[in-house]
PDB file of N, CA and C in Angstrom:
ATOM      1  N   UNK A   1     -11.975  52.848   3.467  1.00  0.00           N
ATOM      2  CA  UNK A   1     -12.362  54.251   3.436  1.00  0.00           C
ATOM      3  C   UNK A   1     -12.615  54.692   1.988  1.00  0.00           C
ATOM      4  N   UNK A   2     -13.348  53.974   1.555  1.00  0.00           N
ATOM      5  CA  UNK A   2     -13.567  54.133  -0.574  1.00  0.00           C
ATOM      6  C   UNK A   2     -14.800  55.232  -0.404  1.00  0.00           C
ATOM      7  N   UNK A   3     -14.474  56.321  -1.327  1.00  0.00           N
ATOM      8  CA  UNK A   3     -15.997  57.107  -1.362  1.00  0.00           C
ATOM      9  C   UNK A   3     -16.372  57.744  -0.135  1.00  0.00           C
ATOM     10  N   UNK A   4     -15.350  57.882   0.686  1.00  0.00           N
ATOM     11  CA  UNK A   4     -15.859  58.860   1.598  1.00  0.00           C
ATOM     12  C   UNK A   4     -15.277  60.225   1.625  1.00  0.00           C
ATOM     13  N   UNK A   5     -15.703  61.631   1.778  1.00  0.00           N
ATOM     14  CA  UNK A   5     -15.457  62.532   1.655  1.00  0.00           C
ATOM     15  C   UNK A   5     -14.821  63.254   3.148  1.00  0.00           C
ATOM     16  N   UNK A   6     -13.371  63.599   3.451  1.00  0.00           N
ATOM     17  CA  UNK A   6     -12.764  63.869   4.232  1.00  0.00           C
ATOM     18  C   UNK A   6     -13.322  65.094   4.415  1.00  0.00           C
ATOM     19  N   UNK A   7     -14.098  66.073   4.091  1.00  0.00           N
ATOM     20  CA  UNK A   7     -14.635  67.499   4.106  1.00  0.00           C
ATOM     21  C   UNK A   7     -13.040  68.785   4.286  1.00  0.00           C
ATOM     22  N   UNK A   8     -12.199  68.264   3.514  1.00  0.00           N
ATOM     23  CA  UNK A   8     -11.178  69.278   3.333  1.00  0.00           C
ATOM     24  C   UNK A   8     -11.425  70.764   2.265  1.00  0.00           C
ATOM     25  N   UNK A   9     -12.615  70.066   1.723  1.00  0.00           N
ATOM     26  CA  UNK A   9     -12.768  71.555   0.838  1.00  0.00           C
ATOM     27  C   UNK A   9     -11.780  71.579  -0.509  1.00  0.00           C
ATOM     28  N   UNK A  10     -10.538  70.721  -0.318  1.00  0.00           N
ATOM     29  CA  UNK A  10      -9.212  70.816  -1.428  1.00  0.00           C
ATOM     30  C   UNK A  10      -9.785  70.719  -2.910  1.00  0.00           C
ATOM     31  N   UNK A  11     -11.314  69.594  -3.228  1.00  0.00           N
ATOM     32  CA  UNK A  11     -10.953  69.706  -4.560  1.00  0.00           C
ATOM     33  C   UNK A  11     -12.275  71.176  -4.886  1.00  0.00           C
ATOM     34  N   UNK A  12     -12.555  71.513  -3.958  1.00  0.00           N
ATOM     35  CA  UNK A  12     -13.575  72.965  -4.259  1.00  0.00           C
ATOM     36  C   UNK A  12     -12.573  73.702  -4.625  1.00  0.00           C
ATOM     37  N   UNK A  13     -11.753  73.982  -4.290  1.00  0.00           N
ATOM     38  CA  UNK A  13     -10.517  74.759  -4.269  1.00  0.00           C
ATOM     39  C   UNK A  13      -9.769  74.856  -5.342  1.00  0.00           C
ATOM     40  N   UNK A  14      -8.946  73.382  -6.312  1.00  0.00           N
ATOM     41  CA  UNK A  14      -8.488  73.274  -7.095  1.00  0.00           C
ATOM     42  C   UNK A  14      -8.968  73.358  -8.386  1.00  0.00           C
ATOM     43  N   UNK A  15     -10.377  72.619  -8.897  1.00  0.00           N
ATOM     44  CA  UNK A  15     -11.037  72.151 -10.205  1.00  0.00           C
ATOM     45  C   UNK A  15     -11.712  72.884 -10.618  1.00  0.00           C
ATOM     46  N   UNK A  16     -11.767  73.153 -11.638  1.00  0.00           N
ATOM     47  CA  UNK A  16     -12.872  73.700 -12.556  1.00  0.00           C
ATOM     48  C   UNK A  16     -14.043  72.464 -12.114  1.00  0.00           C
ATOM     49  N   UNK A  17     -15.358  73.081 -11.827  1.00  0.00           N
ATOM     50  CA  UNK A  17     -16.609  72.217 -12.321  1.00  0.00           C
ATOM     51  C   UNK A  17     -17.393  71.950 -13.189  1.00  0.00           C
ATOM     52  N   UNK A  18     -17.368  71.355 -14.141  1.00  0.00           N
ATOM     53  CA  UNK A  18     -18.475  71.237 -15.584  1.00  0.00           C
ATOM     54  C   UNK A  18     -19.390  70.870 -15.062  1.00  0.00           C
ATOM     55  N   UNK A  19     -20.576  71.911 -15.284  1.00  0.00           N
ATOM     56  CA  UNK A  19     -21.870  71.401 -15.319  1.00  0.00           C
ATOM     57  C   UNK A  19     -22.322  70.667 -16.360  1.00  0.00           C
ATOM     58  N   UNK A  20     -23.199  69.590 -16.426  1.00  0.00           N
ATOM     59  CA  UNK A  20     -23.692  68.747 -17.604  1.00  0.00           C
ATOM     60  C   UNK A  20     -24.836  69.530 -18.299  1.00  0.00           C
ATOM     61  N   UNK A  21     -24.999  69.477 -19.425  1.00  0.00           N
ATOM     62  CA  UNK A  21     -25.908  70.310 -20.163  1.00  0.00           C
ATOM     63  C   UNK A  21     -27.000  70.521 -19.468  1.00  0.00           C
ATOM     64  N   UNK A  22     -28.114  69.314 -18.728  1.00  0.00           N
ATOM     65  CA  UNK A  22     -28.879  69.571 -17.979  1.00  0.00           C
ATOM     66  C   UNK A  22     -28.955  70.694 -16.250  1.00  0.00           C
ATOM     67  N   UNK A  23     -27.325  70.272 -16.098  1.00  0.00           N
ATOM     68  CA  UNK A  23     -27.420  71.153 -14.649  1.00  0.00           C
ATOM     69  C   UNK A  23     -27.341  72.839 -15.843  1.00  0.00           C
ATOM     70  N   UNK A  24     -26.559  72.803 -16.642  1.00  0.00           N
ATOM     71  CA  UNK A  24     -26.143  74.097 -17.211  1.00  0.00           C
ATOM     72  C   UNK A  24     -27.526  74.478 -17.785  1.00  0.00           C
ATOM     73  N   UNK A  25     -28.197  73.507 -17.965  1.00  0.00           N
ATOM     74  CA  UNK A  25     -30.137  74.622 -18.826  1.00  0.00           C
ATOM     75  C   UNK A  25     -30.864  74.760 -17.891  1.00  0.00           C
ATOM     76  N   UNK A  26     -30.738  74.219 -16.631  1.00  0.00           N
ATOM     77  CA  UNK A  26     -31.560  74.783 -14.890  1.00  0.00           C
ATOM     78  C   UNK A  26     -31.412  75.822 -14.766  1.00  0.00           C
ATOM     79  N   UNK A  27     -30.009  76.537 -15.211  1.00  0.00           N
ATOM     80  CA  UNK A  27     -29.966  77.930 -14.507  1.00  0.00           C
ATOM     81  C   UNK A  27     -29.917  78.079 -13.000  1.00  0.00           C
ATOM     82  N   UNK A  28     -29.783  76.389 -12.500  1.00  0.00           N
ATOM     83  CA  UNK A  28     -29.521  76.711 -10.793  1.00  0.00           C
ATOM     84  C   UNK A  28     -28.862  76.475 -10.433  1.00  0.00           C
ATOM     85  N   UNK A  29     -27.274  76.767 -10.794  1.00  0.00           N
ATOM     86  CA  UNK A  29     -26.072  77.237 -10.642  1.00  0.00           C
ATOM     87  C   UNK A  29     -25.780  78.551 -10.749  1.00  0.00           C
ATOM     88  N   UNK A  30     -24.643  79.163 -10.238  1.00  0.00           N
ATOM     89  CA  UNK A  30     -23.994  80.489 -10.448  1.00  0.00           C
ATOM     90  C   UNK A  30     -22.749  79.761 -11.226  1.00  0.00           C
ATOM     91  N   UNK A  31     -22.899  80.526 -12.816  1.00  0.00           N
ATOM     92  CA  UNK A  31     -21.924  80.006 -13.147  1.00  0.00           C
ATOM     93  C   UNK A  31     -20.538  80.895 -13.175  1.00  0.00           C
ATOM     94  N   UNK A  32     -19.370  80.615 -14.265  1.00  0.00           N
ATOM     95  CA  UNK A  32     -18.531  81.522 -14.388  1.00  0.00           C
ATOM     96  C   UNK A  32     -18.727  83.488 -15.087  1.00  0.00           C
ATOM     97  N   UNK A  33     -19.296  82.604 -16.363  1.00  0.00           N
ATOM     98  CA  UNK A  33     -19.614  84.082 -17.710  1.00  0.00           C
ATOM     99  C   UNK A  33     -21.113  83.982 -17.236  1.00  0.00           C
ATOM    100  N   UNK A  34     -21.822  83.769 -16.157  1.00  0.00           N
ATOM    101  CA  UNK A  34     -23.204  84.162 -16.739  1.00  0.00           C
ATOM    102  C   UNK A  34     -23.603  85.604 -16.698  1.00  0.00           C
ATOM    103  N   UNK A  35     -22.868  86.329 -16.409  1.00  0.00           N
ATOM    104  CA  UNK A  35     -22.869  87.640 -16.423  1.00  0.00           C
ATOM    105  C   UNK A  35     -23.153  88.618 -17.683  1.00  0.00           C
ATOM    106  N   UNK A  36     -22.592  87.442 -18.913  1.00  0.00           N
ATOM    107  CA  UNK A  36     -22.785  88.049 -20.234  1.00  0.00           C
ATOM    108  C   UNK A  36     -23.722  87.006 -20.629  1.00  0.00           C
ATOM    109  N   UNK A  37     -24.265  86.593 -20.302  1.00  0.00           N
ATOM    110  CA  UNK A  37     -25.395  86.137 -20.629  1.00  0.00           C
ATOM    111  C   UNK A  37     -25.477  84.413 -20.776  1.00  0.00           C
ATOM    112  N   UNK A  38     -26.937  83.529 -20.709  1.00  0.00           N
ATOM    113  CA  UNK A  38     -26.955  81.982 -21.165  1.00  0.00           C
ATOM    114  C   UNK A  38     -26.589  82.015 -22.591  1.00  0.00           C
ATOM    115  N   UNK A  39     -25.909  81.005 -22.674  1.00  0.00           N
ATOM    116  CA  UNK A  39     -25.931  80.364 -24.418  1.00  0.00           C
ATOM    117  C   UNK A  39     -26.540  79.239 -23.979  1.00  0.00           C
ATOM    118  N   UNK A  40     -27.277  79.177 -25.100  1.00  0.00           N
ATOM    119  CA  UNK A  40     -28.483  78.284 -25.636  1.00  0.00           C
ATOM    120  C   UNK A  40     -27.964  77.217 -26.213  1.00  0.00           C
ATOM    121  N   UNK A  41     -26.854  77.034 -27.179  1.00  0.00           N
ATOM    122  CA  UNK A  41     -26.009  76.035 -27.808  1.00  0.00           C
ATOM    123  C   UNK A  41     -24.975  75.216 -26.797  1.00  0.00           C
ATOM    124  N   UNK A  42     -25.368  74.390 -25.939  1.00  0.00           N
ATOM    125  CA  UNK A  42     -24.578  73.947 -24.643  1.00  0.00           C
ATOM    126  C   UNK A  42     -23.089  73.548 -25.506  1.00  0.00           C
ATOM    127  N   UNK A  43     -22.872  73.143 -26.588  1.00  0.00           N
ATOM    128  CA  UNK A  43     -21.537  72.805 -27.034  1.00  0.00           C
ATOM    129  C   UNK A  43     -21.074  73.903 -27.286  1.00  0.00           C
ATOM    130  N   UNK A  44     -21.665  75.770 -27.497  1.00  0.00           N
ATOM    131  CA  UNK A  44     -20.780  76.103 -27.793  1.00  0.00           C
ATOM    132  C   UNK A  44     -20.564  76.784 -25.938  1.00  0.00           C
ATOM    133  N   UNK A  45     -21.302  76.824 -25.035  1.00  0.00           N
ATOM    134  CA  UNK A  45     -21.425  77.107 -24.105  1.00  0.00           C
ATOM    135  C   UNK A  45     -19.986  75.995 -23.208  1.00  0.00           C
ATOM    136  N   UNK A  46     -20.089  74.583 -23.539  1.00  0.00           N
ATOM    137  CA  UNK A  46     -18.398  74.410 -23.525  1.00  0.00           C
ATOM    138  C   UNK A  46     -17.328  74.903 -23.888  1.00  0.00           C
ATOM    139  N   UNK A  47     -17.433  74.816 -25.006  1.00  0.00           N
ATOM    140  CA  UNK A  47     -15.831  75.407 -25.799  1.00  0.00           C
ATOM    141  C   UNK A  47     -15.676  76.513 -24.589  1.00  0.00           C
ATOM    142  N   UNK A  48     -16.524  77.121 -24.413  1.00  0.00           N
ATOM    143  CA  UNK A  48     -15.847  78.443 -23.550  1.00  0.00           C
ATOM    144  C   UNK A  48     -15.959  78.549 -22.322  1.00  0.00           C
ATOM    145  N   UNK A  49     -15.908  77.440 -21.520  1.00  0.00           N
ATOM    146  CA  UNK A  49     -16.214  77.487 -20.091  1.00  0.00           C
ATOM    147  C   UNK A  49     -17.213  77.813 -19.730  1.00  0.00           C
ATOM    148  N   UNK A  50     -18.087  78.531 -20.242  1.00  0.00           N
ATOM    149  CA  UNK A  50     -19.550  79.202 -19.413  1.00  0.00           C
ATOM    150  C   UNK A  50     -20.304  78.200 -18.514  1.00  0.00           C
ATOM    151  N   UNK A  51     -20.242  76.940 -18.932  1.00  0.00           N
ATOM    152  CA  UNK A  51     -20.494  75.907 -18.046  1.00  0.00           C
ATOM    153  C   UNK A  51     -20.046  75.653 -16.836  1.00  0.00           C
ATOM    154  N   UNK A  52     -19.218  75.782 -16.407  1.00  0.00           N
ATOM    155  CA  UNK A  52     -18.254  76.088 -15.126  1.00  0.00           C
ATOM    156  C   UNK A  52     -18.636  76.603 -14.167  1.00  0.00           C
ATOM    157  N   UNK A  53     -18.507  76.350 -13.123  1.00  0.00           N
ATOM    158  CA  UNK A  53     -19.434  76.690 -11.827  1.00  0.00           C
ATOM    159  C   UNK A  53     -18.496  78.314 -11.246  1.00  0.00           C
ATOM    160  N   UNK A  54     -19.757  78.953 -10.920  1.00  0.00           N
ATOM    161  CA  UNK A  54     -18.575  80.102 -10.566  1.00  0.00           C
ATOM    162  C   UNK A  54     -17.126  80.123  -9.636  1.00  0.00           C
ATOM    163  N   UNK A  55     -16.116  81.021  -9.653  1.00  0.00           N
ATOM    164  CA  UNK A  55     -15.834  80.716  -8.231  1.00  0.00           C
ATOM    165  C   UNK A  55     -15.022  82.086  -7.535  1.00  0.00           C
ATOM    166  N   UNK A  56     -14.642  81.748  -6.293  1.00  0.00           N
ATOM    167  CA  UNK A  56     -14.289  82.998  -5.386  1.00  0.00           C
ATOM    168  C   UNK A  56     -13.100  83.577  -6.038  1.00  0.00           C
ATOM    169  N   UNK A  57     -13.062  84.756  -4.938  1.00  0.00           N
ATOM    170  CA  UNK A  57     -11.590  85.162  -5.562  1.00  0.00           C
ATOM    171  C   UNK A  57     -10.479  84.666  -5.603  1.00  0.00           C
ATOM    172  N   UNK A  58     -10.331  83.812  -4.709  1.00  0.00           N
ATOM    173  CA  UNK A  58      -9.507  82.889  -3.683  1.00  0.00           C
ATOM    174  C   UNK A  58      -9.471  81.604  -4.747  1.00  0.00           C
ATOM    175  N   UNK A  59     -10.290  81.597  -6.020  1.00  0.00           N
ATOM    176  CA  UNK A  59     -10.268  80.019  -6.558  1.00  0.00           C
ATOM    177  C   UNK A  59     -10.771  79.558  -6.413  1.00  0.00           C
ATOM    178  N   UNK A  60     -11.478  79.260  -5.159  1.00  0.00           N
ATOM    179  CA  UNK A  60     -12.506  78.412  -4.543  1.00  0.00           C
ATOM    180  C   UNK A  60     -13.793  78.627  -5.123  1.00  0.00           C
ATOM    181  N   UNK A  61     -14.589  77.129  -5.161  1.00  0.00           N
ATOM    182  CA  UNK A  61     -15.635  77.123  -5.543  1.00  0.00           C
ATOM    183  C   UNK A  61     -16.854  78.317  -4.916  1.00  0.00           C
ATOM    184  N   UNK A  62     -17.348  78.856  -5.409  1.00  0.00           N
ATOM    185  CA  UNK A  62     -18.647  79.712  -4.832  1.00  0.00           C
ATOM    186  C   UNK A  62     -19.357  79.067  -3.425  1.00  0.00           C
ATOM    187  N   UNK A  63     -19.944  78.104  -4.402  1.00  0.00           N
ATOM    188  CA  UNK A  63     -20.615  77.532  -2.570  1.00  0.00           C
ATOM    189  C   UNK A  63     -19.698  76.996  -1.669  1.00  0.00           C
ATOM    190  N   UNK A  64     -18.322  77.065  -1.465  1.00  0.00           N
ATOM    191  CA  UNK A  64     -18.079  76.583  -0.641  1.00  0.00           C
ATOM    192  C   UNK A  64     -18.017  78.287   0.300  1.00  0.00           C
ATOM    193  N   UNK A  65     -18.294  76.917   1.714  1.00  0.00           N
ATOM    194  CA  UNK A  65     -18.656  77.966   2.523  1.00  0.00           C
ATOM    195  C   UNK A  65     -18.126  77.408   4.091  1.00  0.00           C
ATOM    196  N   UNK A  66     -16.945  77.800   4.759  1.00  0.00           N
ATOM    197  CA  UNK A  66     -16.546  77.055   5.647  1.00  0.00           C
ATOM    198  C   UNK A  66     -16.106  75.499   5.510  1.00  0.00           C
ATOM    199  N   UNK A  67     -15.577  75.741   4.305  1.00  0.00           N
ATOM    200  CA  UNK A  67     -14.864  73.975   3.972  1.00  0.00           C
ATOM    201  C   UNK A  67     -15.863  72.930   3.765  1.00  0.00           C
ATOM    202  N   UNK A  68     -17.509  74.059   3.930  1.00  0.00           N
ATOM    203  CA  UNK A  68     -18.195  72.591   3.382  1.00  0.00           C
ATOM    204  C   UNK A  68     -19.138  73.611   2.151  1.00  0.00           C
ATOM    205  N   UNK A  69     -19.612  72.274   1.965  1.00  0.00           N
ATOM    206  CA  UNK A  69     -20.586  72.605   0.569  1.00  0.00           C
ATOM    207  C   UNK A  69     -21.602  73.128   0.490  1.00  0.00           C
ATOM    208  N   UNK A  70     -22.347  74.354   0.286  1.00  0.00           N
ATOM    209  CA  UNK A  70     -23.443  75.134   0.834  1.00  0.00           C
ATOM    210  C   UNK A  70     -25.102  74.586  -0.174  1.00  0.00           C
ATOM    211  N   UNK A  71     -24.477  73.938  -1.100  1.00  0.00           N
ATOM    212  CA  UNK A  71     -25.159  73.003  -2.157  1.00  0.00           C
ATOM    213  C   UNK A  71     -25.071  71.595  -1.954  1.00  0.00           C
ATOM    214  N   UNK A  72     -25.012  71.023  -0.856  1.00  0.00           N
ATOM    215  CA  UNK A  72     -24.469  69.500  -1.182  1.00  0.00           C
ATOM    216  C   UNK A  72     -25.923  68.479  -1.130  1.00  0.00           C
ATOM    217  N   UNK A  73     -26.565  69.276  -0.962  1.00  0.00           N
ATOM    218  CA  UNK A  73     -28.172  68.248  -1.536  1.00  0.00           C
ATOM    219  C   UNK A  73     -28.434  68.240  -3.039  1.00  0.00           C
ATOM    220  N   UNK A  74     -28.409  69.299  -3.213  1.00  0.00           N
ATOM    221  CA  UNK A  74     -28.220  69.394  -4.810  1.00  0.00           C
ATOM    222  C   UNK A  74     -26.614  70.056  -5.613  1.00  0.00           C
ATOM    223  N   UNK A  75     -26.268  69.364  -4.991  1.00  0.00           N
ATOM    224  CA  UNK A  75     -24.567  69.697  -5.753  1.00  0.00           C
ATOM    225  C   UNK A  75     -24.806  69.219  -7.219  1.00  0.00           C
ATOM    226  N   UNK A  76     -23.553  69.411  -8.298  1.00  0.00           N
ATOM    227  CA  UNK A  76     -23.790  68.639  -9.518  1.00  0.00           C
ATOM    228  C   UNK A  76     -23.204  67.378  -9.517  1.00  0.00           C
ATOM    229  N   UNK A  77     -23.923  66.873 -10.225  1.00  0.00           N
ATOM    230  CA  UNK A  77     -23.583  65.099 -10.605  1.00  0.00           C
ATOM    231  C   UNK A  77     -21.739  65.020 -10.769  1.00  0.00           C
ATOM    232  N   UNK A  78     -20.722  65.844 -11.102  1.00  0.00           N
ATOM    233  CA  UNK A  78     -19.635  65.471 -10.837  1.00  0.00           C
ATOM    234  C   UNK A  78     -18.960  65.672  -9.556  1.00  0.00           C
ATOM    235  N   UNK A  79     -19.621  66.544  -9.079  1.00  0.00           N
ATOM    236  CA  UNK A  79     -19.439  66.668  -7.734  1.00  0.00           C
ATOM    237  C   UNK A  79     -19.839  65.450  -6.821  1.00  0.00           C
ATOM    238  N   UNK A  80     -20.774  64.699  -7.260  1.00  0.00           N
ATOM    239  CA  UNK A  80     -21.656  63.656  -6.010  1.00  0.00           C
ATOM    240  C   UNK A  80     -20.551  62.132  -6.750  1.00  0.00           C
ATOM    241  N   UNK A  81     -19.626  62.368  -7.872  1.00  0.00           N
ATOM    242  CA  UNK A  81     -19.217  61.427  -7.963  1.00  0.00           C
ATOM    243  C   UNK A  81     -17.280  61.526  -7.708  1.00  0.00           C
ATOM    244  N   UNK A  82     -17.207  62.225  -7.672  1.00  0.00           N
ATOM    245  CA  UNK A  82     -15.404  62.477  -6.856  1.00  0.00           C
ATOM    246  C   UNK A  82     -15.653  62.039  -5.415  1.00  0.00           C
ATOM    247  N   UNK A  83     -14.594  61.878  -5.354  1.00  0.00           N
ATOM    248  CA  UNK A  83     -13.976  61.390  -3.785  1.00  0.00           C
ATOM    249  C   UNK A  83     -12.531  61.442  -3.570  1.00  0.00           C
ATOM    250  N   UNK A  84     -11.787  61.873  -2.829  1.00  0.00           N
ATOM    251  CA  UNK A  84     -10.712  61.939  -2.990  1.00  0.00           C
ATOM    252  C   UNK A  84     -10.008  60.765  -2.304  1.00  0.00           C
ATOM    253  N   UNK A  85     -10.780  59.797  -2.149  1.00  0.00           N
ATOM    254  CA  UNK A  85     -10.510  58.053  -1.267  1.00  0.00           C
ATOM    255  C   UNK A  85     -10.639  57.156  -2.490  1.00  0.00           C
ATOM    256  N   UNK A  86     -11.196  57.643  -3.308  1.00  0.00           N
ATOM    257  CA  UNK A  86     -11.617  57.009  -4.731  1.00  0.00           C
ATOM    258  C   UNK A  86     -10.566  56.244  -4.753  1.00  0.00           C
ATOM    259  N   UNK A  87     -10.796  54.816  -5.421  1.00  0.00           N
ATOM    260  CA  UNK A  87      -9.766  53.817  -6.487  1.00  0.00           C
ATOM    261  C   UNK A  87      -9.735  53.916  -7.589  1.00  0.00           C
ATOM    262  N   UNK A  88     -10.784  54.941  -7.920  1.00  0.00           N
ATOM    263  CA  UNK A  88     -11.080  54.641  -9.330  1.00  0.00           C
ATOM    264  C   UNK A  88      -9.850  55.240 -10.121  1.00  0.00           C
ATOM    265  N   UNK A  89      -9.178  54.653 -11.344  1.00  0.00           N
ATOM    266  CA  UNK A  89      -8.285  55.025 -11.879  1.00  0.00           C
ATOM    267  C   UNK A  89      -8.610  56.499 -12.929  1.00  0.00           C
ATOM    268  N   UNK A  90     -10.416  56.652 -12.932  1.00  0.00           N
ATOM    269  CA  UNK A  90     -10.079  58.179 -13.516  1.00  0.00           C
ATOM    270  C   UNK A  90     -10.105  59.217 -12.658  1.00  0.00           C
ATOM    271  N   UNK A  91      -9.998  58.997 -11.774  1.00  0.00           N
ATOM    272  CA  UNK A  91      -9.760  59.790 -10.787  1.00  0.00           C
ATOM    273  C   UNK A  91      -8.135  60.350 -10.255  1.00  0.00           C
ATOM    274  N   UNK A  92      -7.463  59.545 -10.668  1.00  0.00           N
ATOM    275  CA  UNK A  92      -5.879  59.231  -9.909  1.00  0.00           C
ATOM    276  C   UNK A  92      -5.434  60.100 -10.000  1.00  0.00           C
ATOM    277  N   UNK A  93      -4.997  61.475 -11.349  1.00  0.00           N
ATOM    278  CA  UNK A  93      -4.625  62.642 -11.624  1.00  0.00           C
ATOM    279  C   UNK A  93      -4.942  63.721 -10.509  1.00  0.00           C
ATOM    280  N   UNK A  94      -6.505  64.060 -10.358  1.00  0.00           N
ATOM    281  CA  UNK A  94      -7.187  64.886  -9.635  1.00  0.00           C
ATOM    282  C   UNK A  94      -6.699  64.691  -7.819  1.00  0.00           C
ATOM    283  N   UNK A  95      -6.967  63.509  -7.788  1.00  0.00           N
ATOM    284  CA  UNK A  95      -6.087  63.386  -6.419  1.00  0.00           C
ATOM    285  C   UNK A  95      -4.494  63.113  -5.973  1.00  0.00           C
ATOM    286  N   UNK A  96      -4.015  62.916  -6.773  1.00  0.00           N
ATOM    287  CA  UNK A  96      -2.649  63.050  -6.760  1.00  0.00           C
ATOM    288  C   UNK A  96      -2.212  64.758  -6.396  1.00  0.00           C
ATOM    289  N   UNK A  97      -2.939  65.510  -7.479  1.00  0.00           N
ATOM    290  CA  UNK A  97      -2.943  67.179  -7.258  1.00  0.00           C
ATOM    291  C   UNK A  97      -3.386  67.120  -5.618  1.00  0.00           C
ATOM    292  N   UNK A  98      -4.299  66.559  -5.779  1.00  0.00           N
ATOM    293  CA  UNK A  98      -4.989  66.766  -3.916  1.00  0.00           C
ATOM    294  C   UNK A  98      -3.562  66.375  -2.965  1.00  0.00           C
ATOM    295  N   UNK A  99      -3.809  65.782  -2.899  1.00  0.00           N
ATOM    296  CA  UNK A  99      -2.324  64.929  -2.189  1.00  0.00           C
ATOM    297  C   UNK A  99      -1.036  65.395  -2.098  1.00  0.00           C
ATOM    298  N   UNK A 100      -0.534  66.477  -3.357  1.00  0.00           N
ATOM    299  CA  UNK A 100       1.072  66.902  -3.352  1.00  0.00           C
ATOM    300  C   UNK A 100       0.068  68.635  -2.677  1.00  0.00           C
ATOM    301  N   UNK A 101      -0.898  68.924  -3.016  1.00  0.00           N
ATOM    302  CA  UNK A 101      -1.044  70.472  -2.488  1.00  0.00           C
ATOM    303  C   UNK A 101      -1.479  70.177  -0.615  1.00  0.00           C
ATOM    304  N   UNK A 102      -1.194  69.165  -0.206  1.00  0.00           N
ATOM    305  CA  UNK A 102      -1.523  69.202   1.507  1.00  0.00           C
ATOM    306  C   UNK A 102      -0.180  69.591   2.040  1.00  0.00           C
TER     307      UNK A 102
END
């Protein structure tokens, strides 16, 4: 069961999402600060989260929408690479959190 996605919604819920400079200069995300506006300097647009995918009040990611992903054709590239079945050892932290919050 490697790489398959249980559709629990848990890590929409828990993580901050970094967009990669490219998803963050599309502008086709809702992010966190875009409210005060794009920065143009994507490193300094890190330092301060603006990169970060918006999210609910609840914590939860924006698009999630009924425990599933309302973006998942074009989700972002860290999104299409988590799994919470993952082996991968950089992963182990993120799902461990998954795992003690069930």
């Amino acid at each position: 069961m490697i790489n398959s996605c249980k559709a629990c919604g848990k890590c929409c819920k828990l993580f901050l999402i970094n967009l990669s400079q490219k998803e963050y200069r599309s502008k086709e995300y809702q992010t966190m600060f875009q409210e005060y506006g794009f920065i143009d300097d994507f490193s300094k647009a890190r330092k301060c989260g603006a990169n970060f995918l918006a999210k609910n009040i609840d914590e939860s990611c924006i698009y999630l929408k009924d425990n599933k992903c309302s973006i998942h054709q074009s989700r972002p590239q860290v999104c299409r690479h988590f799994f919470c079945t993952s082996k991968s050892k950089k992963f182990a932290g993120m799902i461990q959190i998954i795992k003690s919050s069930l």
